[in-house]
Every structure is written in C-alpha cells, then in structure tokens.
PDB file of N, CA and C in Angstrom:
ATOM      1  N   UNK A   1     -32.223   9.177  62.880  1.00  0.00           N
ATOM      2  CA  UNK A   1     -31.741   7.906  62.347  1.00  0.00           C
ATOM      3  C   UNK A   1     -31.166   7.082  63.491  1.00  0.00           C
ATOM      4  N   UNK A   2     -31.397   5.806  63.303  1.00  0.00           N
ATOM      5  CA  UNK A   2     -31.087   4.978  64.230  1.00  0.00           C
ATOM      6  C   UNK A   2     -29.463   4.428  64.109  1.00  0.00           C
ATOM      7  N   UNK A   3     -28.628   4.447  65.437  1.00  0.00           N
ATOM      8  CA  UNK A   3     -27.497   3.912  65.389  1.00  0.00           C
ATOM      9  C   UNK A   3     -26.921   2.419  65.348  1.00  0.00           C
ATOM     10  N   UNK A   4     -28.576   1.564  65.042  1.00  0.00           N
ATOM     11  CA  UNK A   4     -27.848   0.256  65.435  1.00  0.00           C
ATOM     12  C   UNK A   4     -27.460  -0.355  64.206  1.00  0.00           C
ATOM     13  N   UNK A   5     -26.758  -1.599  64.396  1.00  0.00           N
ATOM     14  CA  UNK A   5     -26.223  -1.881  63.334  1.00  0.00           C
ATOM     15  C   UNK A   5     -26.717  -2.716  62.577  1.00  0.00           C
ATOM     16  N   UNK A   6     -26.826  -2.554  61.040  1.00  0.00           N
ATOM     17  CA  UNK A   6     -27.727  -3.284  60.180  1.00  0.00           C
ATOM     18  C   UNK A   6     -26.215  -3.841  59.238  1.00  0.00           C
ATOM     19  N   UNK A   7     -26.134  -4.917  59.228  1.00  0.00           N
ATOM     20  CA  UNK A   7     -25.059  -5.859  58.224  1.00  0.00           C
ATOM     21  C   UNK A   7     -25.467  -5.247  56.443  1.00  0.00           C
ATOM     22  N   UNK A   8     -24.409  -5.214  56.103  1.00  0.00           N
ATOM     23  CA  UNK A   8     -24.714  -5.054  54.529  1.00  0.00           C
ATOM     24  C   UNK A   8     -24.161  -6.295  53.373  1.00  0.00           C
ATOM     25  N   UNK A   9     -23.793  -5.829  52.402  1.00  0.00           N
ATOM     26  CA  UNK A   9     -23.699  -7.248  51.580  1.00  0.00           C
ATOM     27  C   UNK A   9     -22.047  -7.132  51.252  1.00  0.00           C
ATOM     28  N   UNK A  10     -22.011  -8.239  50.192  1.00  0.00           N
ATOM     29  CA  UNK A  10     -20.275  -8.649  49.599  1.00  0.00           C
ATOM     30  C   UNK A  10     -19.787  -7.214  48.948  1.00  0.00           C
ATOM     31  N   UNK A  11     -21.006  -6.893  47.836  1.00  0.00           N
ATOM     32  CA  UNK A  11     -20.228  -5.864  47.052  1.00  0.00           C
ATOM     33  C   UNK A  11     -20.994  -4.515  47.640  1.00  0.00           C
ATOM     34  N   UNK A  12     -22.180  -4.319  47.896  1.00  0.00           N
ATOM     35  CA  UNK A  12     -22.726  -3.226  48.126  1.00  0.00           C
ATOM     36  C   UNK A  12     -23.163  -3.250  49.398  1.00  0.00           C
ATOM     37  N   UNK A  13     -23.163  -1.526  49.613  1.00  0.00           N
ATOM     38  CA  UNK A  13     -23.291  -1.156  50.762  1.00  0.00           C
ATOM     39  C   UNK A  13     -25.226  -0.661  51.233  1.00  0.00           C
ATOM     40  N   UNK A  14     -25.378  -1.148  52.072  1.00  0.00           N
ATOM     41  CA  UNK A  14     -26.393  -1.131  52.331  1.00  0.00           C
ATOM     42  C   UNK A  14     -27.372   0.488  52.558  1.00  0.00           C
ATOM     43  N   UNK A  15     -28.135   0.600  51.596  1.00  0.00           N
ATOM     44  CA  UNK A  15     -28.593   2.050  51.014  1.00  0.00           C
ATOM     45  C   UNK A  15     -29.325   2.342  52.159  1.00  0.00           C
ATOM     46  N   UNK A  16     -29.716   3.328  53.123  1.00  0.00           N
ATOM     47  CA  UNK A  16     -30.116   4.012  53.953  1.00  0.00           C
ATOM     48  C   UNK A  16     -31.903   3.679  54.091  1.00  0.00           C
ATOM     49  N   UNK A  17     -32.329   3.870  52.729  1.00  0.00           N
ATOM     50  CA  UNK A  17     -33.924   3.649  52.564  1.00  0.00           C
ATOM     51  C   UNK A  17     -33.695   2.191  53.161  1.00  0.00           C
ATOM     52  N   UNK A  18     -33.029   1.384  52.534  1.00  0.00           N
ATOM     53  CA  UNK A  18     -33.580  -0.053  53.401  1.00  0.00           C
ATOM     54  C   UNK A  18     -33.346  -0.175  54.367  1.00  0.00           C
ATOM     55  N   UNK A  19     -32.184   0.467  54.648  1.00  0.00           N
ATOM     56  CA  UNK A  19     -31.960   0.418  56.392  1.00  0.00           C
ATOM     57  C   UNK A  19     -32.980   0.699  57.591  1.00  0.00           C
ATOM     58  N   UNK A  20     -33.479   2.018  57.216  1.00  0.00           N
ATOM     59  CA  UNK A  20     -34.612   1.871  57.644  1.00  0.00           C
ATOM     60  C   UNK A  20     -35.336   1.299  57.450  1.00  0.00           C
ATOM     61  N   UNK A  21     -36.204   0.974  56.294  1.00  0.00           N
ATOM     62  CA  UNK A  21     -37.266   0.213  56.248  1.00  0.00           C
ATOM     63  C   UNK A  21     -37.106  -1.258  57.437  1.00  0.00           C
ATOM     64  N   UNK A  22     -35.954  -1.959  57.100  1.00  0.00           N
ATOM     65  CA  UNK A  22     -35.621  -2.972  58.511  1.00  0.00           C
ATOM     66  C   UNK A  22     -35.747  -3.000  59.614  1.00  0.00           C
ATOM     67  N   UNK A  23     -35.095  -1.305  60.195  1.00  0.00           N
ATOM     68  CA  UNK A  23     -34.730  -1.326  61.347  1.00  0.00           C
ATOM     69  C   UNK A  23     -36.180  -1.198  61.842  1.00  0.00           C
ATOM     70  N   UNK A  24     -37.472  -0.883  61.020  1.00  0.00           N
ATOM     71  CA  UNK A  24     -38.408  -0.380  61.255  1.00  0.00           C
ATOM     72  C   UNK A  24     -39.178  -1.941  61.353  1.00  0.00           C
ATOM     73  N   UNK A  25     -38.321  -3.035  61.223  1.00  0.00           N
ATOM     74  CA  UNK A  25     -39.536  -4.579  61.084  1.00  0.00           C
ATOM     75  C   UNK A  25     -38.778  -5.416  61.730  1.00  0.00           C
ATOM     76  N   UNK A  26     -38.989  -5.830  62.821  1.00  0.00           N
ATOM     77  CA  UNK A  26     -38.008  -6.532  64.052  1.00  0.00           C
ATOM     78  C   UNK A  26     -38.359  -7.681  63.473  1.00  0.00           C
ATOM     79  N   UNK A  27     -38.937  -8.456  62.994  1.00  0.00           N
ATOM     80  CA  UNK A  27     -38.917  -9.696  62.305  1.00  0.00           C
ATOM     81  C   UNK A  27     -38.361 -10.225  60.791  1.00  0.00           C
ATOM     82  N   UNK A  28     -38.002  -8.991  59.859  1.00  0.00           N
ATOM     83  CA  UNK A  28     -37.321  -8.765  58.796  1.00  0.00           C
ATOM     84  C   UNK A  28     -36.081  -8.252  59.557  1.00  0.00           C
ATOM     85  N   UNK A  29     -35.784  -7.408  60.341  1.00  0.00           N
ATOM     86  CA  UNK A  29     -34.688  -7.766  60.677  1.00  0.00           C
ATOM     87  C   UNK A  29     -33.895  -8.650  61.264  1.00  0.00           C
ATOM     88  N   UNK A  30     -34.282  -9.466  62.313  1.00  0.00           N
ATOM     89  CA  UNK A  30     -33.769 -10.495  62.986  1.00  0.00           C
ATOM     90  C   UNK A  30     -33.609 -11.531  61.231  1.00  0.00           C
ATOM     91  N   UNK A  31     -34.527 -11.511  60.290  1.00  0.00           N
ATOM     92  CA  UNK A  31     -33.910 -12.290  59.331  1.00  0.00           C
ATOM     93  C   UNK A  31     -32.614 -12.128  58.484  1.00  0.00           C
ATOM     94  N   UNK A  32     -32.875 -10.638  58.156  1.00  0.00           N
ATOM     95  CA  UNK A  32     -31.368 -10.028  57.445  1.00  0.00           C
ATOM     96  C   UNK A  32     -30.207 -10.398  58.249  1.00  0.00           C
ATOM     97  N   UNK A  33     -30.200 -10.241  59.570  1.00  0.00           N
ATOM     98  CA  UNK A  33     -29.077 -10.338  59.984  1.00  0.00           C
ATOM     99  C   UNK A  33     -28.736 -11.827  60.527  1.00  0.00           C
ATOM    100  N   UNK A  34     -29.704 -13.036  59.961  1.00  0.00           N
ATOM    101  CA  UNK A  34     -29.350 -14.169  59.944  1.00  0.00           C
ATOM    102  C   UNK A  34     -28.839 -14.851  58.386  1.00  0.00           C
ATOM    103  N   UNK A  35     -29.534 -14.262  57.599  1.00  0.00           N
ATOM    104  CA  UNK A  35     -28.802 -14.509  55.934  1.00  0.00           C
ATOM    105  C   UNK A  35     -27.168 -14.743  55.436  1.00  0.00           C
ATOM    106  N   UNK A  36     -26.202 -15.068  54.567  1.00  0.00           N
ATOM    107  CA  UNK A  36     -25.542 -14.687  54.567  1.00  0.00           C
ATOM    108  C   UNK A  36     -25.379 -13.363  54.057  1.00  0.00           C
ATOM    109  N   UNK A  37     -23.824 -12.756  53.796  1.00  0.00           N
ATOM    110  CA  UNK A  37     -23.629 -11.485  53.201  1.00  0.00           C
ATOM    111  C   UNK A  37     -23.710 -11.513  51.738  1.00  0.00           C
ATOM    112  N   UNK A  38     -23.734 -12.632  51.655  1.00  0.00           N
ATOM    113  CA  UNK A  38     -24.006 -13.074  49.844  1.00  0.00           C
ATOM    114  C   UNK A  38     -25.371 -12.719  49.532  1.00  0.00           C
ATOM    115  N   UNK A  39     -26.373 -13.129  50.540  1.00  0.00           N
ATOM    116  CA  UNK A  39     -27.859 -13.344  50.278  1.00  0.00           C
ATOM    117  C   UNK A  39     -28.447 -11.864  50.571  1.00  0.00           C
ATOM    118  N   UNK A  40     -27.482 -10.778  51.405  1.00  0.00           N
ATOM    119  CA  UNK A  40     -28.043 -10.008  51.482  1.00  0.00           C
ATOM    120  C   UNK A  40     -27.468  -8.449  50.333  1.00  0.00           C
ATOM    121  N   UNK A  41     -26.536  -9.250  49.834  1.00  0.00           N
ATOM    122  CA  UNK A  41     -25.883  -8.512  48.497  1.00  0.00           C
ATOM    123  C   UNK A  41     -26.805  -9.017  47.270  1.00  0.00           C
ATOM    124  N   UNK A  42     -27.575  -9.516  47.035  1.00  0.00           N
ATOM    125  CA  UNK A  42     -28.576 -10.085  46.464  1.00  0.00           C
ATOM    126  C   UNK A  42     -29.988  -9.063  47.185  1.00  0.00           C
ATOM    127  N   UNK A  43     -30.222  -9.050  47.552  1.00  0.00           N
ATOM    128  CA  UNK A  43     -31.157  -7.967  47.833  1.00  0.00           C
ATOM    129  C   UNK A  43     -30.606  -6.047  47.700  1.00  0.00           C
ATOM    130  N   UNK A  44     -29.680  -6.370  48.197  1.00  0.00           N
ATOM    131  CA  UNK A  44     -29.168  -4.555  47.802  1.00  0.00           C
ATOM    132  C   UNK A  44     -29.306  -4.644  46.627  1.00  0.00           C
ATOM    133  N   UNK A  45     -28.818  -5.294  45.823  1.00  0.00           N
ATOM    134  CA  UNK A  45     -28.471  -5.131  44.558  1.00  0.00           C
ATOM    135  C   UNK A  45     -29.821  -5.186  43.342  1.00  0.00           C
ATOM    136  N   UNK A  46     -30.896  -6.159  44.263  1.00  0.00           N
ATOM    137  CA  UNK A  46     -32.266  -5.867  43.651  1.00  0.00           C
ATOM    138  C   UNK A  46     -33.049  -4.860  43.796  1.00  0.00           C
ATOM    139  N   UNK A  47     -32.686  -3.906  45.261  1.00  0.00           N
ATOM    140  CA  UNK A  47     -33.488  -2.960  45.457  1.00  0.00           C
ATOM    141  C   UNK A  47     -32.552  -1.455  44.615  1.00  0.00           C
ATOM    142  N   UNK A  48     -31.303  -1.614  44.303  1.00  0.00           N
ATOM    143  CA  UNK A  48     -30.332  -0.787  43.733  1.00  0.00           C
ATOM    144  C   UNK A  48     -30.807  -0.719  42.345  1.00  0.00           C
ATOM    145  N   UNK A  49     -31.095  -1.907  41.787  1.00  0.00           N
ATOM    146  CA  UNK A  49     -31.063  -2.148  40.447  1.00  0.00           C
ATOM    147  C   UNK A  49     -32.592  -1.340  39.854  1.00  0.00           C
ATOM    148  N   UNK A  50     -33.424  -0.956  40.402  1.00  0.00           N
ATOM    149  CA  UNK A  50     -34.657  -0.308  40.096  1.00  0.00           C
ATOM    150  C   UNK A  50     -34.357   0.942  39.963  1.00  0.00           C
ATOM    151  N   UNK A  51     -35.084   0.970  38.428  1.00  0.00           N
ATOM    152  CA  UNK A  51     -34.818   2.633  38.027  1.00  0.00           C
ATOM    153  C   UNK A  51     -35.734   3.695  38.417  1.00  0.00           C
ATOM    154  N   UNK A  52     -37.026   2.900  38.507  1.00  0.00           N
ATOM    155  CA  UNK A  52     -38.275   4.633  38.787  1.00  0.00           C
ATOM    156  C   UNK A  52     -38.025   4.388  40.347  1.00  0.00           C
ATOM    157  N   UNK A  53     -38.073   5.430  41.153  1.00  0.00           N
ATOM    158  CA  UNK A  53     -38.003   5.220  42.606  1.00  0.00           C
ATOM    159  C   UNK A  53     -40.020   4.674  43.430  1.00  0.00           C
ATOM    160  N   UNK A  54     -40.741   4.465  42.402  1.00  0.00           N
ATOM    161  CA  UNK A  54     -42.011   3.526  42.790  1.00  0.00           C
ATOM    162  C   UNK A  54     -41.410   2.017  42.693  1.00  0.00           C
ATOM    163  N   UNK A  55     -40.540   2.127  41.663  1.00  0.00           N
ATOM    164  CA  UNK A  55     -40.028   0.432  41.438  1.00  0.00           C
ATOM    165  C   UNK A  55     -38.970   0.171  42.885  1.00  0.00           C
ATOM    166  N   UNK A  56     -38.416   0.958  43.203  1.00  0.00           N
ATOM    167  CA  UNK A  56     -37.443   0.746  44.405  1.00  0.00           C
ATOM    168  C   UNK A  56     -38.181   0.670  45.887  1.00  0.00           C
ATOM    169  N   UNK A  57     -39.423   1.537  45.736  1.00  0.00           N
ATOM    170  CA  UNK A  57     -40.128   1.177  46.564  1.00  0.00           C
ATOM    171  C   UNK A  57     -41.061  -0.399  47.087  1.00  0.00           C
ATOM    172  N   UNK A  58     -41.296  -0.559  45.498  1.00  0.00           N
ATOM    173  CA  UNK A  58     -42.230  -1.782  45.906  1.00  0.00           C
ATOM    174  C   UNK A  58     -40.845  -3.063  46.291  1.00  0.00           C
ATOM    175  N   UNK A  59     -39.739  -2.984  45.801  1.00  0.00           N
ATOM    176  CA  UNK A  59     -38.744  -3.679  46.310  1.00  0.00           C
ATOM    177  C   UNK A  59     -38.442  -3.430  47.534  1.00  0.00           C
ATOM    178  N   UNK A  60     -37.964  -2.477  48.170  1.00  0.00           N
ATOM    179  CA  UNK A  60     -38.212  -2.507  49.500  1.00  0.00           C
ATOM    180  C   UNK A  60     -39.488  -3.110  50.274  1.00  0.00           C
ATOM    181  N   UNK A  61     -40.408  -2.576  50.133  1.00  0.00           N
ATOM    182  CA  UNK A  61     -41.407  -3.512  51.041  1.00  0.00           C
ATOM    183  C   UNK A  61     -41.396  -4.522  50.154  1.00  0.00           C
ATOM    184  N   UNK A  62     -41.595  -5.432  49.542  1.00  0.00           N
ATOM    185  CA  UNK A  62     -41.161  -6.711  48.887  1.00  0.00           C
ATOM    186  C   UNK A  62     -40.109  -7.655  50.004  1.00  0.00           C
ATOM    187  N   UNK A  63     -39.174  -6.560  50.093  1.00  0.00           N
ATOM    188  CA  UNK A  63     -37.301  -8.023  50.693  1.00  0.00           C
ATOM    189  C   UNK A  63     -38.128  -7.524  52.532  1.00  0.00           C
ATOM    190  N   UNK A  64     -38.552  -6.697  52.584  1.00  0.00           N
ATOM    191  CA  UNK A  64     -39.190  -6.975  53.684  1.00  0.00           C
ATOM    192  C   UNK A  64     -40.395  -8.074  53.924  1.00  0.00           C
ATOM    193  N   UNK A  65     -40.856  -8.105  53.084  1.00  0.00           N
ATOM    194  CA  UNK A  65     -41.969  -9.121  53.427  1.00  0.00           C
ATOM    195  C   UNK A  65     -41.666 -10.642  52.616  1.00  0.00           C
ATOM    196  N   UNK A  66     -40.164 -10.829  52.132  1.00  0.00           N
ATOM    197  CA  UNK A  66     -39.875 -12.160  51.747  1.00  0.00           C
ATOM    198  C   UNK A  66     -39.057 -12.315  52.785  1.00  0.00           C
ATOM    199  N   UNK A  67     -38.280 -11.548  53.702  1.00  0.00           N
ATOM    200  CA  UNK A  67     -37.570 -11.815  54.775  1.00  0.00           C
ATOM    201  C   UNK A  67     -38.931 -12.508  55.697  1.00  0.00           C
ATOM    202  N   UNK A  68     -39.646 -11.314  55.999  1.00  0.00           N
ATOM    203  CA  UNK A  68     -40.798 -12.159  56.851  1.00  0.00           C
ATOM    204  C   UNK A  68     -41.406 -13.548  56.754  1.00  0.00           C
ATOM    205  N   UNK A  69     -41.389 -13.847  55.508  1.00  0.00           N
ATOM    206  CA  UNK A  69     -41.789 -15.503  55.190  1.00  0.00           C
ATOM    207  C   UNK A  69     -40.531 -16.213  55.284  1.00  0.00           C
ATOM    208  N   UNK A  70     -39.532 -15.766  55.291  1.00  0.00           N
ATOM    209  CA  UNK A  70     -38.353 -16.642  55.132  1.00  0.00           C
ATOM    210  C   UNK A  70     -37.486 -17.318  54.632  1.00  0.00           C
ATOM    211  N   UNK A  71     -37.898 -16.494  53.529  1.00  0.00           N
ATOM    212  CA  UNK A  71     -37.097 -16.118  52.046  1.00  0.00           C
ATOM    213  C   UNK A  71     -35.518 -16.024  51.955  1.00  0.00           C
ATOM    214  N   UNK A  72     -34.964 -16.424  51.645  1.00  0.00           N
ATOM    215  CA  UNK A  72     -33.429 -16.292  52.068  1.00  0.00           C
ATOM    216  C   UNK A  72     -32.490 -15.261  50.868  1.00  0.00           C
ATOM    217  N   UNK A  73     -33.089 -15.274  49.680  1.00  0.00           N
ATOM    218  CA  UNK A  73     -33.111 -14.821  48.715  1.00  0.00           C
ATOM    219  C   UNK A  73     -34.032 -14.068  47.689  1.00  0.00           C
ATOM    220  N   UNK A  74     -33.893 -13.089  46.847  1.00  0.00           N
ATOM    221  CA  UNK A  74     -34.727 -12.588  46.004  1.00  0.00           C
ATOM    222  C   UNK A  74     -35.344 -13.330  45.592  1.00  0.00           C
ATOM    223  N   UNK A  75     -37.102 -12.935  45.431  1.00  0.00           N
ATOM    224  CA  UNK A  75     -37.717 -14.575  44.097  1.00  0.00           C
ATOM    225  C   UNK A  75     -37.439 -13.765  42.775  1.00  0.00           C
ATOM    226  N   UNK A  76     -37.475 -14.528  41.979  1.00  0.00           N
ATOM    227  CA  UNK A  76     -37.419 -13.956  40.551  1.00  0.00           C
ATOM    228  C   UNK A  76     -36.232 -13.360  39.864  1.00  0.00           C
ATOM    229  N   UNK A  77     -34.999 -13.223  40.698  1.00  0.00           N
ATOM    230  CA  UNK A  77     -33.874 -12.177  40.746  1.00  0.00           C
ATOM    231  C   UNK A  77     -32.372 -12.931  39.968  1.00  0.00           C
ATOM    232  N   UNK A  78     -31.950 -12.983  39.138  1.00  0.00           N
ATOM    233  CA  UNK A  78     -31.370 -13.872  38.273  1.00  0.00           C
ATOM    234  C   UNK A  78     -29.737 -13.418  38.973  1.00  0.00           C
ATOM    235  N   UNK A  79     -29.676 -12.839  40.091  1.00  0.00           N
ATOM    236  CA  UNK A  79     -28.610 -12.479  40.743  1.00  0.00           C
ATOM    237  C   UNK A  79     -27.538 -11.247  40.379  1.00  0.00           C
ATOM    238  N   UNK A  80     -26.775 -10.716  41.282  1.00  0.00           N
ATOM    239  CA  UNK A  80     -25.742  -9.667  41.462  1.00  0.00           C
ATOM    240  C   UNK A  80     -24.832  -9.738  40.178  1.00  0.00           C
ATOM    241  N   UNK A  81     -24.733  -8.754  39.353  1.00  0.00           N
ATOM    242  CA  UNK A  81     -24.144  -8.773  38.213  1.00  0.00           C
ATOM    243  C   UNK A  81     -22.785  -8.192  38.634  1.00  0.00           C
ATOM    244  N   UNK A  82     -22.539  -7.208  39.435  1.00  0.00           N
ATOM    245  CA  UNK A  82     -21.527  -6.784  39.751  1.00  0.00           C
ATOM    246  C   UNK A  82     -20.506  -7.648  40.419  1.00  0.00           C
ATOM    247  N   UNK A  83     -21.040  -8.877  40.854  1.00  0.00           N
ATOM    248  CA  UNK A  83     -19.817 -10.070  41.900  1.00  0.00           C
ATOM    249  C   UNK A  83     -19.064 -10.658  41.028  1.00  0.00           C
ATOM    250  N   UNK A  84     -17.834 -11.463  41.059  1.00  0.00           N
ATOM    251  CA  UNK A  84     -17.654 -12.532  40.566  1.00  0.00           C
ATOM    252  C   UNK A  84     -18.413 -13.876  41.097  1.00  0.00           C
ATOM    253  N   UNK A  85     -18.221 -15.076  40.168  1.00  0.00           N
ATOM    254  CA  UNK A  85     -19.110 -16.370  40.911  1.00  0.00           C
ATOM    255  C   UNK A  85     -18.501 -17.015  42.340  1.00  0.00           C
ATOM    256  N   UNK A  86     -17.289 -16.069  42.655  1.00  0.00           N
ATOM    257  CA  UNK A  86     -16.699 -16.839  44.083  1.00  0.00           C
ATOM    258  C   UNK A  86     -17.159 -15.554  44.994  1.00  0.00           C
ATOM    259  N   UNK A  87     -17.980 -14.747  44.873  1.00  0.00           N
ATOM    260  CA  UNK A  87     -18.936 -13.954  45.948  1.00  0.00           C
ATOM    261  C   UNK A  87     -17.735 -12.738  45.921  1.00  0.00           C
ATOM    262  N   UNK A  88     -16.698 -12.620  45.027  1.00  0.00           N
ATOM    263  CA  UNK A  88     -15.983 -11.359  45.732  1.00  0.00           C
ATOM    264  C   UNK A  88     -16.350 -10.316  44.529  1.00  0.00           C
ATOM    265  N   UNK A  89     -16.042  -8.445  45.090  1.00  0.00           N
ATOM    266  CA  UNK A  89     -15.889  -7.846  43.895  1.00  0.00           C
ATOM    267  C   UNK A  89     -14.593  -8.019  42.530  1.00  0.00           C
TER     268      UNK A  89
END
C-alpha cells in the first residue's frame, strides 16, 4: 500500500478500495485532490452507499472516470444524507 496522501471528505473517511483505485489514476487523482472536501464527501458517500460489492465496484471506476472528465460531483447522486446542509457532521 502506498503512503501518499489521498484527502478524504467532511463526514467520511476515505475507504481504502478507493484509495487505491486513485492512487492508481494520476489524472483522477490530481482531480480529487483539487475538489472540495464537500465534493469529495459526496463521492465516499456514493461509493459507501452501495450494497452488493459489484455495485461498489462499478462506483468506483465510475468517480474515477467522472473525475477524469471533470466532474466535480456525483451525476445522478441526490447527495450525503449523513451531513447537515452547512457541510458539517
């Protein structure tokens, strides 16, 4: 496992599978770590929120390849249920 540092979000902590998957896409990463921590608590929380682990998968490569287009946010993702609306837990 790699030691460098990957930013995580407001409420959740950034799950290991995506970590890698990032650290593994120098162009999805250079995006994550330009997002805010809001935008990227919005993706944990979409790739968290999948129950069969095929569904967590296709979300992972998914926020990887909407980072790559330049996506700033989930498409389709009606947002972090766990935040309040001022971004805190």
């Amino acid at each position: 496992m790699s030691t460098a540092r990957v930013p995580g979000g407001v409420v959740h902590r950034l799950p290991s599978d995506l970590r890698e998957a990032l650290l593994g896409d120098a162009v999805a990463l250079d995006a994550w770590r330009d997002i805010t921590p809001l935008a990227r608590n919005e993706f944990i929380c979409w790739v968290e929120d999948a129950k069969k682990p095929e569904t967590r998968e296709r979300r992972i490569r998914r926020t990887r390849e909407e980072l790559e287009e330049g996506m700033r946010r989930p498409c389709c993702w009606p947002g972090c249920s766990h935040r309040e609306r001022n971004g805190r837990a």
